[in-house]
C-alpha atoms as a PDB file:
ATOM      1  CA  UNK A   1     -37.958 -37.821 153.474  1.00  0.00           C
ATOM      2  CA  UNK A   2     -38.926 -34.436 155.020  1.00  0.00           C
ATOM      3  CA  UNK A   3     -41.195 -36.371 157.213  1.00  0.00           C
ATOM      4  CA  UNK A   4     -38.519 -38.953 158.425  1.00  0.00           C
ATOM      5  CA  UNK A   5     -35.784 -36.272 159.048  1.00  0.00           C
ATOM      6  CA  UNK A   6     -37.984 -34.168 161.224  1.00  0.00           C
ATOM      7  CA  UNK A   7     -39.004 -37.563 162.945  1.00  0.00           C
ATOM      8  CA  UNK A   8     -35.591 -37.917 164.012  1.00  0.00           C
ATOM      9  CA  UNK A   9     -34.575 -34.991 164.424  1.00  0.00           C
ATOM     10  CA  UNK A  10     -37.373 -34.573 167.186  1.00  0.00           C
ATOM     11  CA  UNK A  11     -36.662 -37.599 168.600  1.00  0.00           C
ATOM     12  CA  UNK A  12     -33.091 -36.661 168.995  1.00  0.00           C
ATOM     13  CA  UNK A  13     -33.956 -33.399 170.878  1.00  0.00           C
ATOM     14  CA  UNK A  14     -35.954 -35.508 172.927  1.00  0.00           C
ATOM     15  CA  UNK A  15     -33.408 -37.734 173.408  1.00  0.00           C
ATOM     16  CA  UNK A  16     -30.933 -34.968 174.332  1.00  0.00           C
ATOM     17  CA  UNK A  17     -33.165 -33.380 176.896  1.00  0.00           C
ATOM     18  CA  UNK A  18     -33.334 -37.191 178.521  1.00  0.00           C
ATOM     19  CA  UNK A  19     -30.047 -36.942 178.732  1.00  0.00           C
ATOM     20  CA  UNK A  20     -29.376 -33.675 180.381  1.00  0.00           C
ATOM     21  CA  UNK A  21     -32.464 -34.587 183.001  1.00  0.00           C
ATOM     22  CA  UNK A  22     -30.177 -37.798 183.808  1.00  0.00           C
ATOM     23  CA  UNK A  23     -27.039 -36.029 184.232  1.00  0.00           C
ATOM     24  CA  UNK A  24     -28.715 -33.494 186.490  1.00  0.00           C
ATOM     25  CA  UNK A  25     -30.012 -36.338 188.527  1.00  0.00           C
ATOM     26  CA  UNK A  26     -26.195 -37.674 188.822  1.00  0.00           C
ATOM     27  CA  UNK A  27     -24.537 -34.291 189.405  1.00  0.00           C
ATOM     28  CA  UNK A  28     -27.537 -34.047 192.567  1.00  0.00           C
ATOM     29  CA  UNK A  29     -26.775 -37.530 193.842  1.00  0.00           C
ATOM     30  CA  UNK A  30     -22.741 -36.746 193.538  1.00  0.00           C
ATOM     31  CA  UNK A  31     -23.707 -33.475 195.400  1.00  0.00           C
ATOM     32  CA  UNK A  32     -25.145 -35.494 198.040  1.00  0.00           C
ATOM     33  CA  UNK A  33     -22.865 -37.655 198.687  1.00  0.00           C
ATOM     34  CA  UNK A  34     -20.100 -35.205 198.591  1.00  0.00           C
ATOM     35  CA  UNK A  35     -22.599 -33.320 201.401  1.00  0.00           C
ATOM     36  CA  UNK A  36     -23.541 -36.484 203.217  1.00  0.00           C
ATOM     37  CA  UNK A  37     -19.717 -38.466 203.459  1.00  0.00           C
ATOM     38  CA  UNK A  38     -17.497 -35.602 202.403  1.00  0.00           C
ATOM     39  CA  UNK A  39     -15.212 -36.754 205.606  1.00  0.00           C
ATOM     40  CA  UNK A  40     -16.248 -40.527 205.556  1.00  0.00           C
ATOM     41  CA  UNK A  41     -16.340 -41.796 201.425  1.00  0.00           C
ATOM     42  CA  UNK A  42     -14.932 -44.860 200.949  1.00  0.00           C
ATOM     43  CA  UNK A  43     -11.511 -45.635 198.722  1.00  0.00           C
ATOM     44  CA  UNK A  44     -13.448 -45.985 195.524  1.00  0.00           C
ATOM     45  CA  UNK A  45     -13.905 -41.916 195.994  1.00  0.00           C
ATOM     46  CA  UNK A  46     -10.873 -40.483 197.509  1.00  0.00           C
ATOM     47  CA  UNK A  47      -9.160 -39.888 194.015  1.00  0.00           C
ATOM     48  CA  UNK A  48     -12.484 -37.939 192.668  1.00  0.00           C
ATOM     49  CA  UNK A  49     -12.993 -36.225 196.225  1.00  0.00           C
ATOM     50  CA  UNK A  50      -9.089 -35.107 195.856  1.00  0.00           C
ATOM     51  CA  UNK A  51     -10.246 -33.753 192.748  1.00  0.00           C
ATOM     52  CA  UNK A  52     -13.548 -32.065 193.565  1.00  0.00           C
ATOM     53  CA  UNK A  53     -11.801 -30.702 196.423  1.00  0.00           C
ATOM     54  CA  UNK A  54      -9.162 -29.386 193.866  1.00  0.00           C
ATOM     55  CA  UNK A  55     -11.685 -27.921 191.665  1.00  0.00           C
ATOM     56  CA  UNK A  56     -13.666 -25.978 194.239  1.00  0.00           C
ATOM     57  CA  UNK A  57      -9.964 -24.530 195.879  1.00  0.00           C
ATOM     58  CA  UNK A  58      -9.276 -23.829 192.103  1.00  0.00           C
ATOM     59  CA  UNK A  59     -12.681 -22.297 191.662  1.00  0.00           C
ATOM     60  CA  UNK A  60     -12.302 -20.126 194.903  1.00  0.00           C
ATOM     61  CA  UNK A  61      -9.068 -18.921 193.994  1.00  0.00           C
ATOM     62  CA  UNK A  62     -11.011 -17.642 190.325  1.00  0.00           C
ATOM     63  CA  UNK A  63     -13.503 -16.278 192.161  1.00  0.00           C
ATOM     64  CA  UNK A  64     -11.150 -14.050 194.704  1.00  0.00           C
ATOM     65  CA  UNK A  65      -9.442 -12.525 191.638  1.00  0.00           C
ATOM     66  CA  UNK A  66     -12.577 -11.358 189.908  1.00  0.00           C
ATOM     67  CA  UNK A  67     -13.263  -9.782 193.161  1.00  0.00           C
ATOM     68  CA  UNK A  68      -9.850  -8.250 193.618  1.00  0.00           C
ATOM     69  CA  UNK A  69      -9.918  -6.557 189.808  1.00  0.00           C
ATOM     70  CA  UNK A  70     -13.642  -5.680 190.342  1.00  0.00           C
ATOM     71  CA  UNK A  71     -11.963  -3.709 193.639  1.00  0.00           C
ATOM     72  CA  UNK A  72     -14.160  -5.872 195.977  1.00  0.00           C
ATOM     73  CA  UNK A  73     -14.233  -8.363 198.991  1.00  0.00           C
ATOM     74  CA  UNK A  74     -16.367 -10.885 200.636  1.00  0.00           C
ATOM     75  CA  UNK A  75     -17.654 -10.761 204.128  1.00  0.00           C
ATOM     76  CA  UNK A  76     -16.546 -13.787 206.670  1.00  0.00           C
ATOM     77  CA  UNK A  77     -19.536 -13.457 208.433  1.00  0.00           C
ATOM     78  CA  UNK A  78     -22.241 -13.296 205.665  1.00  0.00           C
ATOM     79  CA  UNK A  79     -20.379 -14.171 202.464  1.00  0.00           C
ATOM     80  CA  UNK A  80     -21.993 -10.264 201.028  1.00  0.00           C
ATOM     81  CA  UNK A  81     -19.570  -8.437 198.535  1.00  0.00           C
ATOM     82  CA  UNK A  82     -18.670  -4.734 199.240  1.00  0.00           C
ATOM     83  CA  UNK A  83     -15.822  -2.607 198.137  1.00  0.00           C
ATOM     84  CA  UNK A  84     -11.898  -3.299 199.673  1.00  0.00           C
ATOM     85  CA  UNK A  85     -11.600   0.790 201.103  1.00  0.00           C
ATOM     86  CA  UNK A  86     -15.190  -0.233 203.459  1.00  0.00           C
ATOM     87  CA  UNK A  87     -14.126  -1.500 206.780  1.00  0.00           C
ATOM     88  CA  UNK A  88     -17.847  -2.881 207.938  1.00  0.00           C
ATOM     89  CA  UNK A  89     -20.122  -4.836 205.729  1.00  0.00           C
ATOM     90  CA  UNK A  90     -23.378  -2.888 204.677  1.00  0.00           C
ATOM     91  CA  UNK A  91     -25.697  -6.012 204.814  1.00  0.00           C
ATOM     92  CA  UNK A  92     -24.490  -7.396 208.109  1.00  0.00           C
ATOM     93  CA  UNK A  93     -22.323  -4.829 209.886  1.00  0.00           C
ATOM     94  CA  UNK A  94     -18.943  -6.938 210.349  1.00  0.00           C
ATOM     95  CA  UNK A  95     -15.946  -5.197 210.980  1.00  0.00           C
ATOM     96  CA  UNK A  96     -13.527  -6.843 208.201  1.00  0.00           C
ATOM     97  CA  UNK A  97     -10.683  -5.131 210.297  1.00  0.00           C
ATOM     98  CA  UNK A  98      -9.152  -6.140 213.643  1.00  0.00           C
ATOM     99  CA  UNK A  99      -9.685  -3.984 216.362  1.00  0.00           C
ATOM    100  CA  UNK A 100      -6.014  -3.153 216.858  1.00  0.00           C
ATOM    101  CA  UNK A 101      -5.746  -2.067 213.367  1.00  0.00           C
ATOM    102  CA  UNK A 102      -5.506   1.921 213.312  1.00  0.00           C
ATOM    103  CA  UNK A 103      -7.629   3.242 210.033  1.00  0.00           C
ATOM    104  CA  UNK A 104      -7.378   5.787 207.981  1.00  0.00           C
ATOM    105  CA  UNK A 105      -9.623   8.574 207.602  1.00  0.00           C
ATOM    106  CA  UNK A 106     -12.067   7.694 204.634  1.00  0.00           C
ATOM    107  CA  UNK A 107     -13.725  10.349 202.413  1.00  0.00           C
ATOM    108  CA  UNK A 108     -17.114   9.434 200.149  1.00  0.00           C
ATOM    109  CA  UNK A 109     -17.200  11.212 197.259  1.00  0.00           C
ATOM    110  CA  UNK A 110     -19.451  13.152 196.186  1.00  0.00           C
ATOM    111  CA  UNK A 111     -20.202  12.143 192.611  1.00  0.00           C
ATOM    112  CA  UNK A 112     -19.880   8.095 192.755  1.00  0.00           C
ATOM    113  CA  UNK A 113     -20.068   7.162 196.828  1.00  0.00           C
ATOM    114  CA  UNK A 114     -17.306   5.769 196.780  1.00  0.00           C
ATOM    115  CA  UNK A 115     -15.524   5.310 200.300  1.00  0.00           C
ATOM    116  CA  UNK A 116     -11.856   6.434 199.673  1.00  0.00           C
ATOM    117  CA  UNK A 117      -8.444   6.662 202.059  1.00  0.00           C
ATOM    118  CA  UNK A 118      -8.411  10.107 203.235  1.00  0.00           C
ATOM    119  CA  UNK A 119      -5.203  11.052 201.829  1.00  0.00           C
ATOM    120  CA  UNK A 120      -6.116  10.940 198.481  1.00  0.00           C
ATOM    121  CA  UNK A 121      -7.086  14.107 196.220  1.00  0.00           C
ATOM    122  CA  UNK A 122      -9.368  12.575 193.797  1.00  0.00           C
ATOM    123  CA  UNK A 123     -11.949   9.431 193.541  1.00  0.00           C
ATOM    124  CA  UNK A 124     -10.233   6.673 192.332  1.00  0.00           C
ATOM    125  CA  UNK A 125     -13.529   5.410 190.811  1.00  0.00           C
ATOM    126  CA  UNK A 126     -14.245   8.795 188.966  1.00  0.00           C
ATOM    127  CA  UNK A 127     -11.480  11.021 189.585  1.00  0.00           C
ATOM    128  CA  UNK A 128     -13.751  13.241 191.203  1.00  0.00           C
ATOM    129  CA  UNK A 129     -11.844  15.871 193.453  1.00  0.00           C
ATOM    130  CA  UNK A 130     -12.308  14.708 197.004  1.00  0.00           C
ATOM    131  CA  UNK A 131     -13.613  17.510 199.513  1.00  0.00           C
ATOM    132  CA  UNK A 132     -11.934  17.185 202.722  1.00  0.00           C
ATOM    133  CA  UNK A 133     -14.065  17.773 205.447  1.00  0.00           C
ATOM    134  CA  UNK A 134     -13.892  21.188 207.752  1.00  0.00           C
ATOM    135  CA  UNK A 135     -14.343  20.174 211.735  1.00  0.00           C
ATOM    136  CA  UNK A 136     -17.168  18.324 212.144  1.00  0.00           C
ATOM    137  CA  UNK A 137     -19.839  19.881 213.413  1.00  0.00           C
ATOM    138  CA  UNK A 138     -20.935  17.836 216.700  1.00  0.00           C
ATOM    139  CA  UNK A 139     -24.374  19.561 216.428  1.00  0.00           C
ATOM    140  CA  UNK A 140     -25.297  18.623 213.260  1.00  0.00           C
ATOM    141  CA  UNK A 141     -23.512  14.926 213.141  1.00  0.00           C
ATOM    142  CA  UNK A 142     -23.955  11.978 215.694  1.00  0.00           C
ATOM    143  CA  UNK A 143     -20.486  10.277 216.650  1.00  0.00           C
ATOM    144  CA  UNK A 144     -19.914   6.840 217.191  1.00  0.00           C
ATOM    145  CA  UNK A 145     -19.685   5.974 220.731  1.00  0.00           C
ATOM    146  CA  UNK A 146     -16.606   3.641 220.884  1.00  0.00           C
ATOM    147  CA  UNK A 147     -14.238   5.352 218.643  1.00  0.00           C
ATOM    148  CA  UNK A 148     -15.746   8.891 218.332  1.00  0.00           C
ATOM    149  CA  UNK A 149     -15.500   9.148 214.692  1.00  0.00           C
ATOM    150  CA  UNK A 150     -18.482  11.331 212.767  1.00  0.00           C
ATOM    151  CA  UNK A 151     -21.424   9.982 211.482  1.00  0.00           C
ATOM    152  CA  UNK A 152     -24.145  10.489 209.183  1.00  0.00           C
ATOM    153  CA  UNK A 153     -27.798  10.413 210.298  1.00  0.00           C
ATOM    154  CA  UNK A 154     -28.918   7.583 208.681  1.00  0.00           C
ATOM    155  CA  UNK A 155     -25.857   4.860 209.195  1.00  0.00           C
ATOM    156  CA  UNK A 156     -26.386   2.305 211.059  1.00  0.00           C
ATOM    157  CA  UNK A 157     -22.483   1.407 211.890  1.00  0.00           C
ATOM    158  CA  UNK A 158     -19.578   3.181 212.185  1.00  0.00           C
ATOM    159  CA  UNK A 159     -17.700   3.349 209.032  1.00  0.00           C
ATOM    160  CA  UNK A 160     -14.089   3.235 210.947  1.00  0.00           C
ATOM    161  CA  UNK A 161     -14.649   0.618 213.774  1.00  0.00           C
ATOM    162  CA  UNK A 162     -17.848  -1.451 213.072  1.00  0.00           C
ATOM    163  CA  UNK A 163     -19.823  -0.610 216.194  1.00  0.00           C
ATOM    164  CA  UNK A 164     -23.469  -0.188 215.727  1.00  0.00           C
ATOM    165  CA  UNK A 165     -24.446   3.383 216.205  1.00  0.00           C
END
């Protein structure tokens, strides 16, 4: 009997994995047709495209609130996360704020990095005290050409209005 049960029992894992192959196969050609007619299906679809197109605004909507408790947000341009207090995205540089917008000063701190409002006393990441800057320096720092805020050596774009330094 031991023989017969691990017969089957192999040919039912078998018969599983089968299974999972072909329903990867139909999830790809649902994928593609989605892709390839997602404005042009025919009736037989438009209840199940009304309801993928549910799912993935329902799926979007989960996603933004992860990244609003995790105290990030995604880039238009390049779809990178980076924290809500940054006003340019580190991978490609976008300015995630209008240029008529006035910002705040922002203060990294010291322990964590993090970018925080300048009116704040302590990180609200680590609750590190926040050292307010003296007057900068111009000698020592570079300054960003279109908005003359201070910058750091090694940025590549200005923290407060996006421009590439």
């Amino acid at each position: 009997m031991d023989n017969f049960t691990s017969k089957l029992d192999e040919l039912n894992e078998k018969l599983k994995s089968e299974e999972t192959r072909l329903e990867a196969v139909y999830n790809h050609i649902g994928k593609l047709y989605c892709t390839v007619y997602k404005d042009a299906y025919t009736q037989d679809f438009e209840c199940l495209m009304e309801l993928k197109n549910e799912r993935e605004a329902s799926i979007k909507n989960i996603k933004d609130s992860i990244r609003k408790e995790k105290g990030l947000k995604l880039c238009p341009k390049c779809g990178s996360e980076f924290p809500i207090a940054d006003v340019v995205c580190p991978s490609c540089g976008h300015s995630t704020e209008s240029s008529n917008t006035i910002s705040p000063a922002r203060l990294t701190c010291r322990n964590c990095g993090s970018l925080m409002p300048g009116d704040l006393n302590f990180c609200m990441e680590c609750g590190t005290p926040l050292v307010k800057p003296a007057a900068p320096d111009k000698q020592a720092k570079r300054f960003c050409r279109k908005c003359g805020s201070p910058t750091d050596q090694n940025m590549i774009f200005c923290v407060s209005c996006g421009t590439r330094i």
